[in-house]
Protein backbone atom coordinates (compact mmCIF):
# COMPACT_ATOMS: atom_id res chain seq x y z
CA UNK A 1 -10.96 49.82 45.39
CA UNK A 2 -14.30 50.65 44.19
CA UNK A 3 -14.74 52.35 40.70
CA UNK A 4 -11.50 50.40 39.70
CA UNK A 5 -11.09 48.93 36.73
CA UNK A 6 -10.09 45.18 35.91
CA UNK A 7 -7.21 45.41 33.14
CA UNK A 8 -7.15 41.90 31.03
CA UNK A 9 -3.68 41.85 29.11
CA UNK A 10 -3.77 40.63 26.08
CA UNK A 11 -0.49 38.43 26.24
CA UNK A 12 -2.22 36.57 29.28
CA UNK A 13 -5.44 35.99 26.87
CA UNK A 14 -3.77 35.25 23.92
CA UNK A 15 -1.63 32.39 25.66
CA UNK A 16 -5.25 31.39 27.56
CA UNK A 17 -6.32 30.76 23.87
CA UNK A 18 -3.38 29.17 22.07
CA UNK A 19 -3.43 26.62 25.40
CA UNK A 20 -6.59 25.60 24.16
CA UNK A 21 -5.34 24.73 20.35
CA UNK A 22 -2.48 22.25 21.83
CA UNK A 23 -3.17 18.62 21.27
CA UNK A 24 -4.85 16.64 23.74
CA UNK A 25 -3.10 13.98 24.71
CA UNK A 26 -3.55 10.34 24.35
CA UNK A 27 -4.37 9.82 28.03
CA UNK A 28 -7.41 12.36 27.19
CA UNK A 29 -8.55 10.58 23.81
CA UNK A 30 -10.78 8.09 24.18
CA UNK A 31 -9.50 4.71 22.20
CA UNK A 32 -10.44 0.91 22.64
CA UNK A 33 -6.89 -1.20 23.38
CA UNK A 34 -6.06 -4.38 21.24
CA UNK A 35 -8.02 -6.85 22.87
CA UNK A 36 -11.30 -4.80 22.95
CA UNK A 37 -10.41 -4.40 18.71
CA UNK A 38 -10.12 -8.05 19.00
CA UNK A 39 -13.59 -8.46 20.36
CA UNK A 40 -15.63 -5.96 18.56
CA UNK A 41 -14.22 -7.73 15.49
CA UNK A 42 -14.93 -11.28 16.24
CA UNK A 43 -18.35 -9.98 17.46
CA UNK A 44 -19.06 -8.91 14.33
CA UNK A 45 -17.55 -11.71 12.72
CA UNK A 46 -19.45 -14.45 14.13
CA UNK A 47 -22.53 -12.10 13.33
CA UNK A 48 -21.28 -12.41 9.72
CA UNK A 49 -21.20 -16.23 9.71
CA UNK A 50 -24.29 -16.75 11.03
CA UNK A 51 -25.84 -14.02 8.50
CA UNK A 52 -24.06 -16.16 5.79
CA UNK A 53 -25.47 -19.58 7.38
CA UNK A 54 -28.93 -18.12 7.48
CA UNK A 55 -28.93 -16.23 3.89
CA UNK A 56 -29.18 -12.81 5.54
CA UNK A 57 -27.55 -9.66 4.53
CA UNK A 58 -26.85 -7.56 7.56
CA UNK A 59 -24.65 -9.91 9.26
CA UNK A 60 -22.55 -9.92 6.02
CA UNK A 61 -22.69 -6.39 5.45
CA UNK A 62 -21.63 -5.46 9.13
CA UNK A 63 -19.13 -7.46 9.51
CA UNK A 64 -17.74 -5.43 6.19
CA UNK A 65 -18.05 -2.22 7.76
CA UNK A 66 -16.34 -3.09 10.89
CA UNK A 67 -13.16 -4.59 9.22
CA UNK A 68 -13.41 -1.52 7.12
CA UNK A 69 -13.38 1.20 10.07
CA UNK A 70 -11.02 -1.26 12.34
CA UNK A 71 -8.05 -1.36 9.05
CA UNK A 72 -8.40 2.34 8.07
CA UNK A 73 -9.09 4.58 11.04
CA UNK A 74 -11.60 5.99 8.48
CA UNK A 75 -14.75 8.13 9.66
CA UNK A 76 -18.21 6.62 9.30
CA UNK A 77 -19.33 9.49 6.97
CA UNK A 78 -16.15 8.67 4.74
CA UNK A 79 -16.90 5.06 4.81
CA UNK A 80 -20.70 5.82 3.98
CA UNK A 81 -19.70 8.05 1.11
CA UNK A 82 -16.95 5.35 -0.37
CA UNK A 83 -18.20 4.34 -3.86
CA UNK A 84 -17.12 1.23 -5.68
CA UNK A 85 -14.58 3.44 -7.88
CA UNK A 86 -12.84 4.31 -4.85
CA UNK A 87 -11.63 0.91 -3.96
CA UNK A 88 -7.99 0.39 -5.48
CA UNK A 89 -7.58 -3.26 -4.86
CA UNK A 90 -6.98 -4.32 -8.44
CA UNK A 91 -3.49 -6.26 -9.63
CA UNK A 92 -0.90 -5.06 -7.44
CA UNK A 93 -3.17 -1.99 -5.73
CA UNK A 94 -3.86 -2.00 -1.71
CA UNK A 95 -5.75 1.25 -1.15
CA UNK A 96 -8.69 3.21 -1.01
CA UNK A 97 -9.10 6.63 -2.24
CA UNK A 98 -10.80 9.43 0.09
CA UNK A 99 -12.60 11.80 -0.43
CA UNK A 100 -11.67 15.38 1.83
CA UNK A 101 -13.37 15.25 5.59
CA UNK A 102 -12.84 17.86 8.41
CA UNK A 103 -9.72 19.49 8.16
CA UNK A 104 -8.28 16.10 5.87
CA UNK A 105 -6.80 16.23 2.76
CA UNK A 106 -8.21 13.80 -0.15
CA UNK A 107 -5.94 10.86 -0.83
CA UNK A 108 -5.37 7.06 -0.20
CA UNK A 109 -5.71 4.71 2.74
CA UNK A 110 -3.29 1.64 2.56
CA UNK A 111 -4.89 -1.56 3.47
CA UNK A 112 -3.71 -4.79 4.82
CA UNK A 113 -3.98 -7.49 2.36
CA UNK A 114 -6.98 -9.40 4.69
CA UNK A 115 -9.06 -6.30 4.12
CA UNK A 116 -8.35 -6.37 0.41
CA UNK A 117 -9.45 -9.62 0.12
CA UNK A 118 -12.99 -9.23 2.46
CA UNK A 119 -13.78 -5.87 -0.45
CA UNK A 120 -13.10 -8.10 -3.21
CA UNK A 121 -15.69 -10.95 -1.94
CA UNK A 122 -18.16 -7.95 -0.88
CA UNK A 123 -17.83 -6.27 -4.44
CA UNK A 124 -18.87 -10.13 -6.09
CA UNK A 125 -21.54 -10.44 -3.43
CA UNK A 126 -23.22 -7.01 -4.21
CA UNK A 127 -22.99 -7.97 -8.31
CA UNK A 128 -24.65 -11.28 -7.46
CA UNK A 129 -27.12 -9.74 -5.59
CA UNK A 130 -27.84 -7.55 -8.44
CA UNK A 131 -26.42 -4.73 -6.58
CA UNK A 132 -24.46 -1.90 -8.73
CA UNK A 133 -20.55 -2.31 -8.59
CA UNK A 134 -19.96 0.29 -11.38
CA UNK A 135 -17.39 3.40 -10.11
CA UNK A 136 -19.72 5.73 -9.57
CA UNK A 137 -22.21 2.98 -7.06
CA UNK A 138 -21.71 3.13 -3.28
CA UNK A 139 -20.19 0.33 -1.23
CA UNK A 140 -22.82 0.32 1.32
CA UNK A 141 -26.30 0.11 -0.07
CA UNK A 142 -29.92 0.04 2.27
CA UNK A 143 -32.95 -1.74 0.98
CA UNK A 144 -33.31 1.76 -1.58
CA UNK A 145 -30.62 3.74 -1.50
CA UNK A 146 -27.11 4.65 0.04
CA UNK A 147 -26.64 4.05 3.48
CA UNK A 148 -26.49 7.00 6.14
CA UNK A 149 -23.42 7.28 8.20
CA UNK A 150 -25.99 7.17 11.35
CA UNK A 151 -26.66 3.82 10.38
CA UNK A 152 -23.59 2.83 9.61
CA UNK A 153 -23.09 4.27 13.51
CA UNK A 154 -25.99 2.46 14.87
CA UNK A 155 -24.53 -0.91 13.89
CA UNK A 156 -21.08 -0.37 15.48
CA UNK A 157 -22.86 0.81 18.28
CA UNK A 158 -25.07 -2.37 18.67
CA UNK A 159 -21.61 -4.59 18.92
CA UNK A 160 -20.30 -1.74 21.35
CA UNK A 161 -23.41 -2.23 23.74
CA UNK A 162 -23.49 -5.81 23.42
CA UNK A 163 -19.89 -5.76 24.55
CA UNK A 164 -20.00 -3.47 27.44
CA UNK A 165 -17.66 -1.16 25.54
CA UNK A 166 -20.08 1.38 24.39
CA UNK A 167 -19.39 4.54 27.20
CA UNK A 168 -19.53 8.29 27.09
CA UNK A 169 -16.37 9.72 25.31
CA UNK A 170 -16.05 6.34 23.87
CA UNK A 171 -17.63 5.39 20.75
CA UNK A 172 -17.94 4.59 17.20
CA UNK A 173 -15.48 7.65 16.77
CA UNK A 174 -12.95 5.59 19.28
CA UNK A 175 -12.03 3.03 16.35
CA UNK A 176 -10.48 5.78 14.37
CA UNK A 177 -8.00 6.25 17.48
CA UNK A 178 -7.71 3.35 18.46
CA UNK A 179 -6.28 2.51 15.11
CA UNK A 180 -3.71 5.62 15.10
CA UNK A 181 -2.83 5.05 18.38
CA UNK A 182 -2.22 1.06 17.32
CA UNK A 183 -0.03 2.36 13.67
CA UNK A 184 1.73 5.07 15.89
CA UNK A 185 2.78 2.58 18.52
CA UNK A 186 3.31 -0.51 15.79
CA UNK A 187 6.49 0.88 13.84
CA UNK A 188 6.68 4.75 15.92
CA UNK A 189 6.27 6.37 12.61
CA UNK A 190 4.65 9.59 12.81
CA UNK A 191 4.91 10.49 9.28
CA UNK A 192 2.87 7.44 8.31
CA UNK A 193 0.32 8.09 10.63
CA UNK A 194 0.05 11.65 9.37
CA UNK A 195 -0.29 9.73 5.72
CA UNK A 196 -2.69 6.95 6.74
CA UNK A 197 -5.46 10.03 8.50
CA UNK A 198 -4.47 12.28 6.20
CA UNK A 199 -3.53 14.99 7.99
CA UNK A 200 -3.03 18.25 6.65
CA UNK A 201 -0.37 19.57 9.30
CA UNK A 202 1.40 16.80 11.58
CA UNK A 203 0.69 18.69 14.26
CA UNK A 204 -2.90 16.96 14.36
CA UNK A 205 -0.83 13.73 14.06
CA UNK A 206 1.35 14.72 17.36
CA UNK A 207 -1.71 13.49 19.95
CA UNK A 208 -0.67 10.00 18.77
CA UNK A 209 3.06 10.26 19.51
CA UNK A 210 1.93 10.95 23.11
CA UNK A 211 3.23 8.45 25.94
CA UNK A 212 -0.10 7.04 27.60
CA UNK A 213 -0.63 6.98 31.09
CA UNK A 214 -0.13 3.43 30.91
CA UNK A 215 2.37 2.99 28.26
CA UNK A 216 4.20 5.40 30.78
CA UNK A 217 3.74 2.69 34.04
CA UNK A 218 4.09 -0.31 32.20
CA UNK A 219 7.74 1.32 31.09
CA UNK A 220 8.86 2.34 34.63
CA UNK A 221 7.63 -0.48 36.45
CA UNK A 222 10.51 -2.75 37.60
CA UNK A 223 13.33 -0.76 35.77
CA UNK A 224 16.04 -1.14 38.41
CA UNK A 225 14.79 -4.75 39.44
């Protein structure tokens, strides 16, 4: 009818906009699986020996921030910021404090005892070097000053392109799911997820609790058989 007018209710646009606040789901997230973790790690690893066998830095120093990202799920820009204070890995401490990022609360990130280990040995390489190690020095340090989290993103990225890994939707953010999806689906404990990212509300936490495409097919295959 001409002249008429187009009536919008406001229960249909309000539920249009709280569909858009649920959690995306795991098959949506972009993650690397296990073995691709596997590979970007020894990537950088060998990178680190031959940094070590040559007396160069940036093989050492990558291979540092990859363990790092790979055993916390942390964010490059809260890896970037960490300073020496922040690492807890004294007598009888595992952890790494954090400072707040997007939506996060501040707090601690366990770590496995490997990782502890690896800060420990970078910590005495930066003091031999002549680097600072007091609380208040960064981790990561360039040629002058503190490195950027774009660079600390450009050398991820150069192990994800050498791989074949590096895709759109899929990148240096991807480690940080790929290791909630790997804690979620370790023990099923979504409360220690929630700790681990530090989530403010669990319902951030809840994409990781998600059954995967193919978690889902590798369940049903062959039940009855």
């Amino acid at each position: 009818m001409q002249g008429a007018q187009i009536i919008q209710f406001p229960g249909a646009l309000a539920g249009k906009r709280r569909e858009r606040r649920r959690p995306t789901s795991t098959d949506k997230i972009k993650y690397f699986s296990e073995v691709e973790i596997k590979l970007i790690r020894k990537a950088a690893r060998e990178h680190h020996e031959a940094g070590i066998s040559k007396g160069r830095v940036t093989g050492v120093r990558s291979w540092m921030i990859v363990d790092l990202l790979t055993n916390t799920g942390l964010r490059v820009s809260e890896a970037a910021n960490l300073k020496c204070g922040d690492l807890r890995i004294g007598y009888g401490q595992s952890e790494i404090h954090v400072e707040n990022e997007k939506g996060n609360v501040s707090g601690t990130v366990v770590i496995p005892p490997g990782l502890k280990t690896h800060l420990r040995s970078s910590l005495n390489r930066k003091q031999a070097q002549g680097e600072g190690v007091a609380d208040s020095d960064y981790l990561f340090m360039g040629k002058k000053e503190p490195m950027r989290p774009q660079a600390l993103q450009f050398i991820v990225k150069g192990y994800l392109r050498r791989l074949g890994l590096y895709e759109k939707g899929r990148s240096v953010h991807s480690l940080k799911h790929s290791y909630a999806v790997a804690l979620y689906q370790k023990e099923r404990d979504l409360p220690a997820v929630q700790k681990q990212l530090r989530h403010v509300s669990v319902q951030s936490t809840l994409v990781y609790a998600d059954v995967s495409k193919a978690d889902l097919e590798r369940q049903v295959k062959g039940m009855w058989n």
